[in-house]
Protein backbone atom coordinates (compact mmCIF):
# COMPACT_ATOMS: atom_id res chain seq x y z
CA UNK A 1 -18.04 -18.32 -17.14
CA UNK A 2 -17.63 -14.44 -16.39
CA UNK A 3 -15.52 -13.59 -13.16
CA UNK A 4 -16.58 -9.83 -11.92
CA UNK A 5 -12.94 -8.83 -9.84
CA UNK A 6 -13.69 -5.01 -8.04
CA UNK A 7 -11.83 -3.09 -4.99
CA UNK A 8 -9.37 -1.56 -4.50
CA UNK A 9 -7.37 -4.14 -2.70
CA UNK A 10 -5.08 -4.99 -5.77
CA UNK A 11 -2.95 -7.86 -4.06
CA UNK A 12 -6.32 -9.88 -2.87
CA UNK A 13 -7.72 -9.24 -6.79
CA UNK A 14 -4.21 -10.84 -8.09
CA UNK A 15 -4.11 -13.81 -5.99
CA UNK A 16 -7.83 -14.44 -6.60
CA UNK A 17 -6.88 -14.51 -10.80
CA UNK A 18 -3.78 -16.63 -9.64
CA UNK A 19 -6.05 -19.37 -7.47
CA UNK A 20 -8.39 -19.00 -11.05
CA UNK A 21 -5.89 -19.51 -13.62
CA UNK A 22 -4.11 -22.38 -11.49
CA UNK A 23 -8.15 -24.04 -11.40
CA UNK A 24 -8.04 -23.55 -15.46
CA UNK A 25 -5.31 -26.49 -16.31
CA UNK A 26 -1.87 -26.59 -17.65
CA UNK A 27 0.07 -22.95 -17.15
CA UNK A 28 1.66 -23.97 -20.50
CA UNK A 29 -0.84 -24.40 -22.79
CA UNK A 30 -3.39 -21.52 -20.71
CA UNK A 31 -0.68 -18.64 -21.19
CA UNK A 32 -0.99 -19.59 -24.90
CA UNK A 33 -4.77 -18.99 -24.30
CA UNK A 34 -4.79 -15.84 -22.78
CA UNK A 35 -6.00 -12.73 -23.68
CA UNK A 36 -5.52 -9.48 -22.15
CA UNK A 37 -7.92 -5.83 -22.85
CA UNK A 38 -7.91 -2.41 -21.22
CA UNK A 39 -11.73 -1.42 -21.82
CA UNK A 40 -10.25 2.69 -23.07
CA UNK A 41 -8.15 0.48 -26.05
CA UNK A 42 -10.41 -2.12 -27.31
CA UNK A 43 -14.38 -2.49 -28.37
CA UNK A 44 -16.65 -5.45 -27.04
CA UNK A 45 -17.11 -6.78 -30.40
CA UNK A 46 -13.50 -7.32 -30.03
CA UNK A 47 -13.16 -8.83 -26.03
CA UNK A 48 -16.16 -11.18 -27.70
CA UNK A 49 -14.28 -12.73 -30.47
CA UNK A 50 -11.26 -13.67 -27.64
CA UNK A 51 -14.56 -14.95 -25.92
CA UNK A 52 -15.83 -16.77 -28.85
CA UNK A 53 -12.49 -18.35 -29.98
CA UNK A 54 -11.97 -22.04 -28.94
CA UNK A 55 -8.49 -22.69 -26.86
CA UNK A 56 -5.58 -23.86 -29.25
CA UNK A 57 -3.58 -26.83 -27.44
CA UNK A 58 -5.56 -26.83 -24.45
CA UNK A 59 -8.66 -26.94 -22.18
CA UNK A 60 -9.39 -23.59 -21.55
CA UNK A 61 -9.43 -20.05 -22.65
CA UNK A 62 -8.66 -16.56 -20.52
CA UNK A 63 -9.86 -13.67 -21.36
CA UNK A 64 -9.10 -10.31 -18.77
CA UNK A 65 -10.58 -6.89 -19.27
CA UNK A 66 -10.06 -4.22 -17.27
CA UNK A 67 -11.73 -0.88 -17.03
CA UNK A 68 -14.86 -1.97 -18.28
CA UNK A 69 -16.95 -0.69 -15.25
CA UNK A 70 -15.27 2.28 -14.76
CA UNK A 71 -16.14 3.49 -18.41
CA UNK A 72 -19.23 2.67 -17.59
CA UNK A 73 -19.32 4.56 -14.79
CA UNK A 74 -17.53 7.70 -16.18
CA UNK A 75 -19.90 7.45 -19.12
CA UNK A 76 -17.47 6.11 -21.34
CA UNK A 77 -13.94 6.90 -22.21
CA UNK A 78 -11.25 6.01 -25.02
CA UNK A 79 -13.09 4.75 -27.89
CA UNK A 80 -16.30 4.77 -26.90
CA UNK A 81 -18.63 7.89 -26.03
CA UNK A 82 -21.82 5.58 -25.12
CA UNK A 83 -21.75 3.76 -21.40
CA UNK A 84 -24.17 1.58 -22.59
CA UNK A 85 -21.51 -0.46 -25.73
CA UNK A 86 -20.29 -2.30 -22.14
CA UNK A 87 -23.42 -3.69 -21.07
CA UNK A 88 -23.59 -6.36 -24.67
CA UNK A 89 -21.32 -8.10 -22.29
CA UNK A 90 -24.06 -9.09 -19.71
CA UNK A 91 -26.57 -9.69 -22.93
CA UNK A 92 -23.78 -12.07 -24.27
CA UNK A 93 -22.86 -14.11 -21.05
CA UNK A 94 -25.33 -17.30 -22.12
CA UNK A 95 -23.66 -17.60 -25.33
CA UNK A 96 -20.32 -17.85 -24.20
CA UNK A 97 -18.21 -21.33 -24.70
CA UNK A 98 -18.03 -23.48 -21.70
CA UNK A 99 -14.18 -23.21 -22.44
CA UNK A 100 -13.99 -19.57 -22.05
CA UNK A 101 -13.45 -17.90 -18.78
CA UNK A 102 -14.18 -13.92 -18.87
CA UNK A 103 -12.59 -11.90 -15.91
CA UNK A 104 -13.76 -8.22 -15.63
CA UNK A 105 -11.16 -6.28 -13.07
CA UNK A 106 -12.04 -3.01 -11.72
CA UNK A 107 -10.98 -0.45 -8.76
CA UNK A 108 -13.46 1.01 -6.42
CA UNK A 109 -16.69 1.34 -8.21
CA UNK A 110 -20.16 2.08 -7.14
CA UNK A 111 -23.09 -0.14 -5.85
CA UNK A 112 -25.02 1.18 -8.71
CA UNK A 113 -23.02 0.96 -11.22
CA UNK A 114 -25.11 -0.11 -14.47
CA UNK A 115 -22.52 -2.90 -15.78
CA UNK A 116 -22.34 -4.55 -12.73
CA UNK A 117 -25.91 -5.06 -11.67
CA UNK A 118 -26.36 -6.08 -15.73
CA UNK A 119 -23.57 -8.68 -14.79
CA UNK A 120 -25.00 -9.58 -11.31
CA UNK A 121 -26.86 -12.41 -12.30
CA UNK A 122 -25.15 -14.28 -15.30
CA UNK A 123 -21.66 -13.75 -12.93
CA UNK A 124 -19.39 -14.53 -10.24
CA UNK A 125 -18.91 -11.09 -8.58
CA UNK A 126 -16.32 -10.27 -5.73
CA UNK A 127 -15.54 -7.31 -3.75
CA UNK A 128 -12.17 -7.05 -2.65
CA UNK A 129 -12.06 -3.87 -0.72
CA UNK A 130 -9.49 -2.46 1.65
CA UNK A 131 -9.05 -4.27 4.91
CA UNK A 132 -9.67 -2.14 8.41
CA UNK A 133 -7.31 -2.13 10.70
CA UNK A 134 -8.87 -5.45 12.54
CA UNK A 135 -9.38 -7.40 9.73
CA UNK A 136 -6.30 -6.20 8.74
CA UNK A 137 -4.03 -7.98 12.07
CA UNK A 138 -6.03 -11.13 11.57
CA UNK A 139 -5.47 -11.36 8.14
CA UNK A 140 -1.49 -10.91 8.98
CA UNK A 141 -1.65 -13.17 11.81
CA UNK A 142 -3.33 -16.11 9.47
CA UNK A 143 -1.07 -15.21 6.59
CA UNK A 144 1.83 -16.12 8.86
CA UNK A 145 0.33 -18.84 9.73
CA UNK A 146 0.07 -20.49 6.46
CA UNK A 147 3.99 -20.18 6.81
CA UNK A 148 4.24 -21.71 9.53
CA UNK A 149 5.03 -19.29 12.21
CA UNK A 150 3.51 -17.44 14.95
CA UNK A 151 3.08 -13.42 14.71
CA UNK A 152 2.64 -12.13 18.25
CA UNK A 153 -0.94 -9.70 18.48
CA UNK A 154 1.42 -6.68 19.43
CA UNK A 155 3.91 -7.44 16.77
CA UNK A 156 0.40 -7.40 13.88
CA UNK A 157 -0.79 -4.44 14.96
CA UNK A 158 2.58 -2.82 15.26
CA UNK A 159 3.20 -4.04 11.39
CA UNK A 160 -0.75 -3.04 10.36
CA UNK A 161 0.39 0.09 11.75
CA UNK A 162 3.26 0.86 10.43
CA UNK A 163 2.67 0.04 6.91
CA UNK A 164 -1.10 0.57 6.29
CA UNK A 165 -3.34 -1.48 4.22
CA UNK A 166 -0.93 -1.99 1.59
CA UNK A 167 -0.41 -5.59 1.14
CA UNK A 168 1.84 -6.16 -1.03
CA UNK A 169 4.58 -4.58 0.81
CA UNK A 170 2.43 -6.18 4.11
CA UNK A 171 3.27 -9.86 2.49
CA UNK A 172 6.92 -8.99 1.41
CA UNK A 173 7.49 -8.02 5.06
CA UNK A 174 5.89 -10.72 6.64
CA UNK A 175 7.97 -13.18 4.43
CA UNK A 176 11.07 -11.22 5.71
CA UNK A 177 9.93 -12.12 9.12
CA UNK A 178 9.04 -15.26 8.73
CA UNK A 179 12.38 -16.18 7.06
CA UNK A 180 14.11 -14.23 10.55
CA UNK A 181 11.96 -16.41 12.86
CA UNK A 182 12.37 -19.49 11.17
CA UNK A 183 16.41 -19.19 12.00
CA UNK A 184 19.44 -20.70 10.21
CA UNK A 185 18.09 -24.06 8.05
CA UNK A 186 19.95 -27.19 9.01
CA UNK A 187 22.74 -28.31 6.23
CA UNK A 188 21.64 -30.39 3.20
CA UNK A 189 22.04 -34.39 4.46
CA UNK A 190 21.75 -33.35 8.12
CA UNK A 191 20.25 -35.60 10.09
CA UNK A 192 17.95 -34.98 13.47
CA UNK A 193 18.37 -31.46 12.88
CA UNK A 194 15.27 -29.34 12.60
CA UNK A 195 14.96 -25.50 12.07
CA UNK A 196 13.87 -23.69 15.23
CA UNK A 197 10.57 -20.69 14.29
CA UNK A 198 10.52 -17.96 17.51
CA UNK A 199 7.26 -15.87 17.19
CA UNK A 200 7.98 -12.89 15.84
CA UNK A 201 7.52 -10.20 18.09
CA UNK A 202 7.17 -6.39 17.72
CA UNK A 203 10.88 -6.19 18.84
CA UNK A 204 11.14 -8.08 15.63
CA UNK A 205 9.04 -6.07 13.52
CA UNK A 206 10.86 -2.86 14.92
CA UNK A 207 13.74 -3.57 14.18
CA UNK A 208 13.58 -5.27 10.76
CA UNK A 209 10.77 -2.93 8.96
CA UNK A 210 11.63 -0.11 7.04
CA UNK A 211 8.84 1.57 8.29
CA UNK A 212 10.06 1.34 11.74
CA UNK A 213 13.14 3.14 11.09
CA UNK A 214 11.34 5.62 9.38
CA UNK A 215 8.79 6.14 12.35
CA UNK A 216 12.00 6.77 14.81
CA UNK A 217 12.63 9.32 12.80
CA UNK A 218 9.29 10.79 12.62
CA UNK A 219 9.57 10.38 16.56
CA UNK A 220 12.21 12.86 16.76
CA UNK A 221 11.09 15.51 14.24
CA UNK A 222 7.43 15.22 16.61
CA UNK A 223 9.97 16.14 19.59
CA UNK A 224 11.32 19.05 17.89
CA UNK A 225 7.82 20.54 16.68
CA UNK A 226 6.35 19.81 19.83
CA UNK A 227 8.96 21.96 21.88
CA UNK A 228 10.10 18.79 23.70
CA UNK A 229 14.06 19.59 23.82
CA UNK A 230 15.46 17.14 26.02
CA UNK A 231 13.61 14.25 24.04
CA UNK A 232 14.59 15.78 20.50
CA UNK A 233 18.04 16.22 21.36
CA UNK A 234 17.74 11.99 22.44
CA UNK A 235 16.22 11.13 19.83
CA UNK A 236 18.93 12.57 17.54
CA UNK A 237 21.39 11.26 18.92
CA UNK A 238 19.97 8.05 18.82
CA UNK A 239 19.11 8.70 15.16
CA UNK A 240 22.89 9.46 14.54
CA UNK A 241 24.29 6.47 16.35
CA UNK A 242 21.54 4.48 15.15
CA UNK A 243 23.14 4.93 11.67
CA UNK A 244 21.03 8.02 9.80
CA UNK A 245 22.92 10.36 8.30
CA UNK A 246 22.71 14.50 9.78
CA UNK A 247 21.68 15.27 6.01
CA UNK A 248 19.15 12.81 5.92
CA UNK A 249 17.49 14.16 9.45
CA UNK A 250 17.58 17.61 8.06
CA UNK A 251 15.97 16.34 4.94
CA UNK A 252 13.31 14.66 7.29
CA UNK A 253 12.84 17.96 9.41
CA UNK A 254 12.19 19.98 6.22
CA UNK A 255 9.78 17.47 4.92
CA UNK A 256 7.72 17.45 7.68
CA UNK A 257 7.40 20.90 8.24
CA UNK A 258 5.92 21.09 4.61
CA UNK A 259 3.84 18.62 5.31
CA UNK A 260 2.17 19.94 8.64
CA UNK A 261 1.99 23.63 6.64
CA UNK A 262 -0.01 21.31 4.00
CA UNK A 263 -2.26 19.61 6.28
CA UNK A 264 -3.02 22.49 8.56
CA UNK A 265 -4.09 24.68 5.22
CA UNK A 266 -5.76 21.61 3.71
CA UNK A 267 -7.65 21.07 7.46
CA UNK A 268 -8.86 24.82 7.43
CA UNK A 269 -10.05 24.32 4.13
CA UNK A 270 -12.47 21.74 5.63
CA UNK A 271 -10.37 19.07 4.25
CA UNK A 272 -11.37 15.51 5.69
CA UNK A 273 -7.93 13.70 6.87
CA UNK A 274 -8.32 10.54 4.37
CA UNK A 275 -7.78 14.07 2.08
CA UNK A 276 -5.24 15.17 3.28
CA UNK A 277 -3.24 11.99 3.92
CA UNK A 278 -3.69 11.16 0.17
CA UNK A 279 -2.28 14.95 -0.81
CA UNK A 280 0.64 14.12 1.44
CA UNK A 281 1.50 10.89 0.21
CA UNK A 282 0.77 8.95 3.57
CA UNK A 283 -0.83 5.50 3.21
CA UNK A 284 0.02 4.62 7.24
CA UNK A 285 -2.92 5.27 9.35
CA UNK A 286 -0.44 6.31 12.09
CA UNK A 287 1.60 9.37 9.79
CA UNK A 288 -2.12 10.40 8.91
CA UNK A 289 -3.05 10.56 12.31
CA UNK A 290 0.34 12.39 13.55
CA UNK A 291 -0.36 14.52 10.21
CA UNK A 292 -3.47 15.86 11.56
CA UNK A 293 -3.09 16.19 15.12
CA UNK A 294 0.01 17.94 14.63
CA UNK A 295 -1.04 20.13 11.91
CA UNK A 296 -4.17 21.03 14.45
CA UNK A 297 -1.72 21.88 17.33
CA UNK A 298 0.92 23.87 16.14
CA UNK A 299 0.93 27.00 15.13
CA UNK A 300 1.62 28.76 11.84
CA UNK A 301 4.81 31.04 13.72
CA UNK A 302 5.99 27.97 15.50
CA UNK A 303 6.21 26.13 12.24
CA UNK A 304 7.95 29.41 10.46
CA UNK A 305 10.48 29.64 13.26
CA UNK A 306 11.40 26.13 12.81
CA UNK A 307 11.71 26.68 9.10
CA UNK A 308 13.91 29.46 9.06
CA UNK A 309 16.05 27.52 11.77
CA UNK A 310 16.12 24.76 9.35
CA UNK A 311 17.26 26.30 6.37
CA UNK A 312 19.94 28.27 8.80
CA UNK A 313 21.21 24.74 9.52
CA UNK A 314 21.20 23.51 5.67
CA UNK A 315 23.34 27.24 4.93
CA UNK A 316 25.25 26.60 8.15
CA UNK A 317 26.67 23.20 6.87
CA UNK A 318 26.57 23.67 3.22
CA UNK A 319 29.16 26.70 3.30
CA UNK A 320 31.20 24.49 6.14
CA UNK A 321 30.27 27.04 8.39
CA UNK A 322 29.07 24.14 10.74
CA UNK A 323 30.00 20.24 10.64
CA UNK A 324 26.37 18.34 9.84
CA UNK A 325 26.21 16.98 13.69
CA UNK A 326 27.02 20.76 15.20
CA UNK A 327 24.48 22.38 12.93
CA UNK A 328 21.51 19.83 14.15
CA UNK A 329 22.24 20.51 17.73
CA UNK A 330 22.11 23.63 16.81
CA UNK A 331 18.55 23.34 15.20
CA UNK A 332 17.37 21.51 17.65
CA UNK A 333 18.67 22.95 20.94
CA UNK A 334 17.11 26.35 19.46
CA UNK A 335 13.99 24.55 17.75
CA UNK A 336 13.35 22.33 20.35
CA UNK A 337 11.49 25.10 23.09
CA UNK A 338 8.17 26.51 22.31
């Protein structure tokens, strides 16, 4: 049977082969029966001998190649200069053992893409592409579900927000929470004693995601760029009794500012803000958002005045001419007007 994995949603595509290899029999004896291919270092003549081989000490054979479509795509890449060497797969599909299981993984690739419609009809295909944002806090809200513990609409969103469509780091958060909400377990031999699960909430999610921290301190560096002193100046403190160190606020500041001189060329450019998000390293819908808006509202002397007050802050503390606290009041008492 041939398995056709493509999207760019990475975590779905590995817990799909998980669910697949758990449906193929022992672990044991299937990791002895598995065989792994990148389509730029291998031929098909050799992915179809792994094919062709009958499993040793078990049921069932694995074979994964990935890359296949994508050479295809590209024209082909590594050892092979033809697109078409791929497509013998497809031809080969009826002659494959019954004990073999083929699994073809691929990112993003098109809806024409020759391999794939060759495959179409001698495979099992899935699309696994990136969630939107509402399929994204339903998909959260069900995943919590399945561990047995209620995730509040506002808190989902907050979380979809905050992190973006990445799941892993969506699931390793939501375990975190989980774990949180389900309390402190009853001792071992404890009778009549259950664990209490509270919802989690977006107070929850707040105050227990990185990302949240992070986005307070995004908050505040917004303040200062925006000219809003007597928010800045709360924010910081905040920020400061909150735990984050002055360095690591000036660090922020300065990375921002390159960021919004980035975005605002990149926007003028004609730049589309999916663009400019992935030049900037965002993945959160929200800091791609805040990217653009900001980069669209302020203007280049505003964000060179803040620059040079920044780097008069880094001098300021770096030769002890200021203490690290003093020398961001500083910034942002002066920063903070328009």
């Amino acid at each position: 049977m041939i398995h056709v994995f493509h999207g760019q949603d990475e975590f779905s595509q590995a817990e799909a082969l998980a669910a697949l290899k758990a449906s193929l029999g022992s672990p044991e004896a299937l990791a002895a029966n598995t065989s792994r291919f990148e389509a730029a270092r291998t031929t098909p003549e050799e992915v179809l001998l792994a094919c062709s081989a009958l499993p040793f000490l078990g049921e069932q054979r694995l074979v994964t190649l990935e890359g296949a479509l994508a050479a295809v795509e590209a024209g082909g890449r590594g050892r092979h200069q033809e697109k078409s060497v791929w497509l013998s797969l497809a031809q080969a599909a009826p002659r494959l053992p019954p004990t073999t299981t083929l699994v073809l993984r691929d990112d993003k690739v098109a809806p024409g893409n020759h391999l794939l419609k060759a495959l179409g009809p001698v495979a099992q295909v899935r699309e696994f592409p990136l969630l939107r944002p509402a399929a994204l806090t339903r998909w959260l809200q069900e995943r919590a579900a399945r561990r047995g513990v209620v995730l509040e609409a506002d808190a989902a969103h907050l979380l979809a927000d905050l992190v973006g469509s990445n799941l892993w780091t969506l699931s390793n958060e939501l375990d975190k929470l989980a774990a949180y909400a389900a309390g402190p377990q009853p001792a071992t031999g404890t009778t009549g004693a259950s664990a209490t699960r509270s919802p989690i909430t977006a107070a929850d999610v707040q105050a227990l995601t990185p990302q949240a921290r992070e986005a307070s301190i995004f908050a505040l560096v917004d303040a200062l760029v925006e000219g809003r002193r007597p928010a800045a100046l709360t924010l910081l403190h905040r920020a400061l009794r909150d735990g984050a160190s002055a360095q690591y606020i000036l660090a922020m500041v300065a990375r921002q500012l390159r960021r919004l001189v980035q975005a605002k060329e990149m926007l003028q450019a004609g730049a589309s803000p999916q663009e400019v998000g992935r030049a900037l390293g965002l993945s959160q819908e929200f800091a791609i958002r805040r990217a653009r808006e900001q980069a669209q509202a302020v203007p280049f002397p505003r964000l060179e005045h803040l620059f040079r007050l920044a780097l008069e802050a880094d001098v300021a503390t770096k030769t002890g001419l200021l203490q690290e606290t003093l020398a961001l009041d500083v910034l942002f008492a002066d920063g903070g007007t328009r």
